[in-house]
N, C-alpha and C. Protein backbone atom coordinates (compact mmCIF):
# COMPACT_ATOMS: atom_id res chain seq x y z
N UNK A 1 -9.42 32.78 17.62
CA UNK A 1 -10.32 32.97 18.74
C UNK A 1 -10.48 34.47 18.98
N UNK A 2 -11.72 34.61 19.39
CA UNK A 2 -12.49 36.38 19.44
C UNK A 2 -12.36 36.55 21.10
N UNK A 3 -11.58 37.51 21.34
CA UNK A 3 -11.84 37.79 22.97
C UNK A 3 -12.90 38.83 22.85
N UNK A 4 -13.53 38.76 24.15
CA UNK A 4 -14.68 40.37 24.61
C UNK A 4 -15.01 40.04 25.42
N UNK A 5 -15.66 40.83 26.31
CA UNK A 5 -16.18 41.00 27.57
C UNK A 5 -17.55 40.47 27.38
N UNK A 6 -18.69 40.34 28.46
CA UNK A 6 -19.67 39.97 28.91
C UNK A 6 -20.49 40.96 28.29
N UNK A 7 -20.06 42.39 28.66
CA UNK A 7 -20.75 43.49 28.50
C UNK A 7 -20.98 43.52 26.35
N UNK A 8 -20.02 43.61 26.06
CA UNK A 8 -19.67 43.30 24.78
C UNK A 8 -20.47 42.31 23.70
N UNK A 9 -20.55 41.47 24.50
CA UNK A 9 -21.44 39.87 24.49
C UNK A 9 -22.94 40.49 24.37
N UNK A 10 -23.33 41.34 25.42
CA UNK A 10 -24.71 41.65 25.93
C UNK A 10 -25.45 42.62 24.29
N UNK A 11 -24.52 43.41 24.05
CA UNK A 11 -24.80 44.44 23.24
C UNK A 11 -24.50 43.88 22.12
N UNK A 12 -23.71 43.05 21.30
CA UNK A 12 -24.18 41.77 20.36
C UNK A 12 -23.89 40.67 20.19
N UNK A 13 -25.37 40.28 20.77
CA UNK A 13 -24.99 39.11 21.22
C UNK A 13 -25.01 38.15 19.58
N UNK A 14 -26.23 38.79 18.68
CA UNK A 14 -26.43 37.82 17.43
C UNK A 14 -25.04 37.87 16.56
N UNK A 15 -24.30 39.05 16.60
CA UNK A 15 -23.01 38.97 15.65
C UNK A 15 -22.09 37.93 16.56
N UNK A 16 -22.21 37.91 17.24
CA UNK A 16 -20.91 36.86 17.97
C UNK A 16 -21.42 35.16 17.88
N UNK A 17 -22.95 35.20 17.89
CA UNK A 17 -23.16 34.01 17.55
C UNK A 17 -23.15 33.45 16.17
N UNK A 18 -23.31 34.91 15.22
CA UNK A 18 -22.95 34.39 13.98
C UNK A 18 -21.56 33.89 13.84
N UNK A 19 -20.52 34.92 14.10
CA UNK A 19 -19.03 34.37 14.22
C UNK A 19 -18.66 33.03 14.27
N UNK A 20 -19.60 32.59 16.03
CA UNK A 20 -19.14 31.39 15.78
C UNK A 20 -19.64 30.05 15.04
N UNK A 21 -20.68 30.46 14.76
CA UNK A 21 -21.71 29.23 13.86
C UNK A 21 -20.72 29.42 12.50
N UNK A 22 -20.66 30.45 11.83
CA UNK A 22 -20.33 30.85 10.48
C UNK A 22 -19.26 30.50 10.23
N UNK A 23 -18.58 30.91 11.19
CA UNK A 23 -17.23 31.04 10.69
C UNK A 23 -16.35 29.49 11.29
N UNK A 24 -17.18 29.16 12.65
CA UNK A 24 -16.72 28.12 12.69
C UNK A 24 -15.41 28.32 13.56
N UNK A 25 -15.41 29.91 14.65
CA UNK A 25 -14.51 30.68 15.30
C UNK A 25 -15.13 30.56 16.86
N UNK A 26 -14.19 30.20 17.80
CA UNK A 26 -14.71 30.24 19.08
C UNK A 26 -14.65 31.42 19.52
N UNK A 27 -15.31 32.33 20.45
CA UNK A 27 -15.83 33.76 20.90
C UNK A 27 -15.74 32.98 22.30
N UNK A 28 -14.19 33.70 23.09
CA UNK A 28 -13.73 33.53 24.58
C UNK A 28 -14.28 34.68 25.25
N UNK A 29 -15.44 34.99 26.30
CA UNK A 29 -16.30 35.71 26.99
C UNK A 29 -15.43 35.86 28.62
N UNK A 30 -15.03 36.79 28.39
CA UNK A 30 -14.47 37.07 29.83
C UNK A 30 -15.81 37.86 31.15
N UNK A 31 -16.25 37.32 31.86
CA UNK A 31 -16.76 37.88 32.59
C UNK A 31 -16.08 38.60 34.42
N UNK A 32 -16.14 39.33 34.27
CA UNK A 32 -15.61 39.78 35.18
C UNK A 32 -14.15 39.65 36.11
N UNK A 33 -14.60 39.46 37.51
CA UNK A 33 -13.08 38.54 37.76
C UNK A 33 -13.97 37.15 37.88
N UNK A 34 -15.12 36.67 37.36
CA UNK A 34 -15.44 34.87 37.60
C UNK A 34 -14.88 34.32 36.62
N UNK A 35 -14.61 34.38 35.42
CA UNK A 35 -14.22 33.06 34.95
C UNK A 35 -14.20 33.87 33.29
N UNK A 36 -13.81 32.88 32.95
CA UNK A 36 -14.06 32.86 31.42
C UNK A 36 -14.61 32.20 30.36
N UNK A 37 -15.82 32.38 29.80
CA UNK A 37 -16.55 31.05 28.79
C UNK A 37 -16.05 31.31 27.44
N UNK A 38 -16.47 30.19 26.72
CA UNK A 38 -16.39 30.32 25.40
C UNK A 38 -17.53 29.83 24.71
N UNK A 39 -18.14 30.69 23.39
CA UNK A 39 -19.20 29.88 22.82
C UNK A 39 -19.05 29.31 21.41
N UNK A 40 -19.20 28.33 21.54
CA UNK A 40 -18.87 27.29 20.15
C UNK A 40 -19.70 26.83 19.62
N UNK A 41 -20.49 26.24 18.27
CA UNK A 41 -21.63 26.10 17.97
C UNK A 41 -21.40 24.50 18.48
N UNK A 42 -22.94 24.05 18.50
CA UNK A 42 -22.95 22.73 18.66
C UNK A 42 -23.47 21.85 17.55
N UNK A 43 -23.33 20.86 17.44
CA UNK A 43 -23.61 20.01 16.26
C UNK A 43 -24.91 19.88 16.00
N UNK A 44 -25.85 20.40 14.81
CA UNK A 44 -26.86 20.67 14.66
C UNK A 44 -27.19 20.15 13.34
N UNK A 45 -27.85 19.41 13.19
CA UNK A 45 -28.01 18.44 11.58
C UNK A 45 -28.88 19.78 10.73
N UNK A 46 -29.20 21.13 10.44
CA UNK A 46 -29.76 22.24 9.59
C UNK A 46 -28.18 22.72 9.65
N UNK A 47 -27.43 23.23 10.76
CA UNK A 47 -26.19 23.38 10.34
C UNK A 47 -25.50 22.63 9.38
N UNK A 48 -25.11 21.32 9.47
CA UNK A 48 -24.33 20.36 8.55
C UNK A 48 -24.91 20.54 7.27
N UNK A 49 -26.50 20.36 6.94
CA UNK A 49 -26.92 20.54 5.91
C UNK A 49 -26.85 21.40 4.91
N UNK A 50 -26.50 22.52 5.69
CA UNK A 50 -26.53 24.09 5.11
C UNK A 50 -25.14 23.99 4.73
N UNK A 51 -24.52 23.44 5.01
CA UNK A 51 -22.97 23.13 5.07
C UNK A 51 -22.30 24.34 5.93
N UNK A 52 -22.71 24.76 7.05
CA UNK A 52 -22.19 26.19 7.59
C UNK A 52 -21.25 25.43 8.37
N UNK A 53 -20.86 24.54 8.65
CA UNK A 53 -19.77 24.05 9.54
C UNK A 53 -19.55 22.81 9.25
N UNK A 54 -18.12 22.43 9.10
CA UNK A 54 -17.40 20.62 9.22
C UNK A 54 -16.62 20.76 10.20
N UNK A 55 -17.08 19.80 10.85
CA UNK A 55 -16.54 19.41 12.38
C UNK A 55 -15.96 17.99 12.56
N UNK A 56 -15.12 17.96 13.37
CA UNK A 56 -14.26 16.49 13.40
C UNK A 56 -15.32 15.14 13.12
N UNK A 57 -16.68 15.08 13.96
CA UNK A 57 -17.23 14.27 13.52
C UNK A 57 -17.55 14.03 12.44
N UNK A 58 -17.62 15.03 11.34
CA UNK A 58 -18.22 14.56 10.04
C UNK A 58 -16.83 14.55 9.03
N UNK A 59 -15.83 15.26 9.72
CA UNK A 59 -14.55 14.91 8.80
C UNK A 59 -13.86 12.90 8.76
N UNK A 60 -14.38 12.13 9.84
CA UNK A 60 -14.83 11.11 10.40
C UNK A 60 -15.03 10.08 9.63
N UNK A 61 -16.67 10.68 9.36
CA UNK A 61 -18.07 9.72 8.34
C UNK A 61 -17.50 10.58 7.09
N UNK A 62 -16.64 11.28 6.64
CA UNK A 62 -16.63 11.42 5.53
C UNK A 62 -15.31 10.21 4.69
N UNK A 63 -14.94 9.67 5.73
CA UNK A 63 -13.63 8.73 5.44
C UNK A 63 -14.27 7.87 4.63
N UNK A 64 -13.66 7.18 3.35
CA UNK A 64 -14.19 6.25 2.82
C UNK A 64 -14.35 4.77 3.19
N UNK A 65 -13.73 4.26 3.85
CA UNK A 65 -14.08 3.10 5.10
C UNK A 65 -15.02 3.22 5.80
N UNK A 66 -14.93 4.12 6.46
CA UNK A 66 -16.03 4.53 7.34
C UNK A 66 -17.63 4.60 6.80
N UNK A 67 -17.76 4.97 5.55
CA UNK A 67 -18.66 5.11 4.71
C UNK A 67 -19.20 3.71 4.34
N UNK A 68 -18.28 3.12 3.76
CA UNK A 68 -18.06 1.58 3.31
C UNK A 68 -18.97 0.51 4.78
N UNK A 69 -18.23 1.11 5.82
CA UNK A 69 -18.84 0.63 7.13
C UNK A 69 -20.42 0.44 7.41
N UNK A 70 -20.94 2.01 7.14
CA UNK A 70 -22.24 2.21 7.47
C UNK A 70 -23.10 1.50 6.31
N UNK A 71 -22.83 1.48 5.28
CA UNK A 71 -23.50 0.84 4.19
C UNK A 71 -23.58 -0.37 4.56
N UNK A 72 -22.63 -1.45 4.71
CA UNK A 72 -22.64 -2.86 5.00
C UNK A 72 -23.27 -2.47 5.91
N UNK A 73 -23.45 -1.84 7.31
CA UNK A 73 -24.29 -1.93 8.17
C UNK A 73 -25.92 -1.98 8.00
N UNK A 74 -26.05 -0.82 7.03
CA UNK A 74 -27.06 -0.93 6.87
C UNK A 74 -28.16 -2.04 5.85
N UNK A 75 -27.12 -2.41 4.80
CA UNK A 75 -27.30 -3.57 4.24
C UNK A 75 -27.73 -4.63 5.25
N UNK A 76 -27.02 -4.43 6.50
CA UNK A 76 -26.89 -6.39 7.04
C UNK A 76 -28.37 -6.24 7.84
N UNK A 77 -29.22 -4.52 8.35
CA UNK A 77 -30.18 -4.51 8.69
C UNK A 77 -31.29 -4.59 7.88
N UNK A 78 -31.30 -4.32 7.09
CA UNK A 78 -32.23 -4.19 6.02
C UNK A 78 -32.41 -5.71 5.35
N UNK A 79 -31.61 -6.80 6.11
CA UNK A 79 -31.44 -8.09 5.22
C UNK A 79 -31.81 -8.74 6.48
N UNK A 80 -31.67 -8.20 7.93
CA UNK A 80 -32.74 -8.62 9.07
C UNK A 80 -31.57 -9.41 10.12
N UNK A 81 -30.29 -9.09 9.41
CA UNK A 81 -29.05 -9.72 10.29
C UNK A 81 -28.75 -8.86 11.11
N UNK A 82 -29.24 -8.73 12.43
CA UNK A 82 -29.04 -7.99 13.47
C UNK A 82 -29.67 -8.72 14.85
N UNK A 83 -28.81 -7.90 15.87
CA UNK A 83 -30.24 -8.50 16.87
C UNK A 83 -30.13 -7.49 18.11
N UNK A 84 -31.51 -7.89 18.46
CA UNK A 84 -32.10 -6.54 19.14
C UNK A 84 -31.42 -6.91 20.80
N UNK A 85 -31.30 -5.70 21.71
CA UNK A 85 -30.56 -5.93 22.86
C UNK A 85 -31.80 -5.05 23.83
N UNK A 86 -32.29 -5.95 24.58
CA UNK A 86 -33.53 -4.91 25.12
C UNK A 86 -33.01 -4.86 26.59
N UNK A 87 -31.79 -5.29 27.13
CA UNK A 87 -31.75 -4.78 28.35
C UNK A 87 -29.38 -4.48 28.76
N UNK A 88 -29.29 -4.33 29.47
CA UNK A 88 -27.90 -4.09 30.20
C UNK A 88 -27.21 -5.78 29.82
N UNK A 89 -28.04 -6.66 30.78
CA UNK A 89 -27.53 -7.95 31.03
C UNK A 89 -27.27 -8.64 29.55
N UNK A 90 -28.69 -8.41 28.58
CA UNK A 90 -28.48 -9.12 27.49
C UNK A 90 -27.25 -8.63 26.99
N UNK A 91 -27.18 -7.38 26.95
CA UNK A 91 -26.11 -6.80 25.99
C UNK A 91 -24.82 -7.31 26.63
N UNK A 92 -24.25 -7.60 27.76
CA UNK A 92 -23.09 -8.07 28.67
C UNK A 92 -23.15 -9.48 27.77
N UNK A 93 -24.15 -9.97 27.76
CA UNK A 93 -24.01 -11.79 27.69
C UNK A 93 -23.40 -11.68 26.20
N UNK A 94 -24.42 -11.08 25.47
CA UNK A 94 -23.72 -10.78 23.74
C UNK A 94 -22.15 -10.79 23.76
N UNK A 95 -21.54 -10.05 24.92
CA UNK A 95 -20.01 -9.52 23.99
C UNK A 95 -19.21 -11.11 24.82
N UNK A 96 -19.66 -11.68 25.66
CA UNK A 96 -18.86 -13.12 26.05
C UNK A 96 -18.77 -13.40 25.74
């Protein structure tokens, strides 16, 4: 983790956002005496693609079960075995 100030932040701001997209490094922003942020990239499907970051979710879907999962899933839609839930109540009655 990258400490710096606000001021620090202000004057570059694009290298610190590279840091943390790139590198996949959180950048802790101390501002003043209020508080302290941190900026972390967020999950962005051109990120994943580019492969600039693996993040718990895709360390996840990369499990081979998990994989195994979505396929049968998508198999059982594509074969029309599903069913559609168009409101709160239906979906309650489904899991009884």
């Amino acid at each position: 983790m990258i400490e710096i100030t606000s001021t620090e932040l202000r004057k570059n701001m694009g290298k610190y956002l590279d840091i943390a997209m790139k590198k996949n490094e959180q950048v802790l922003v101390r501002y003043r005496n209020k508080g302290s942020f941190t900026i972390t990239p967020a999950i962005e499907p051109e990120n994943v693609a580019r492969g600039i970051k693996k993040n718990e979710l895709e360390a996840y879907l990369d499990q081979p079960e998990i994989r195994e999962s979505i396929k049968c899933s998508e198999e059982d839609f594509a074969a029309g075995r599903y069913r559609e839930v168009t409101s709160i109540k239906e979906l309650w009655e489904g899991i009884r």
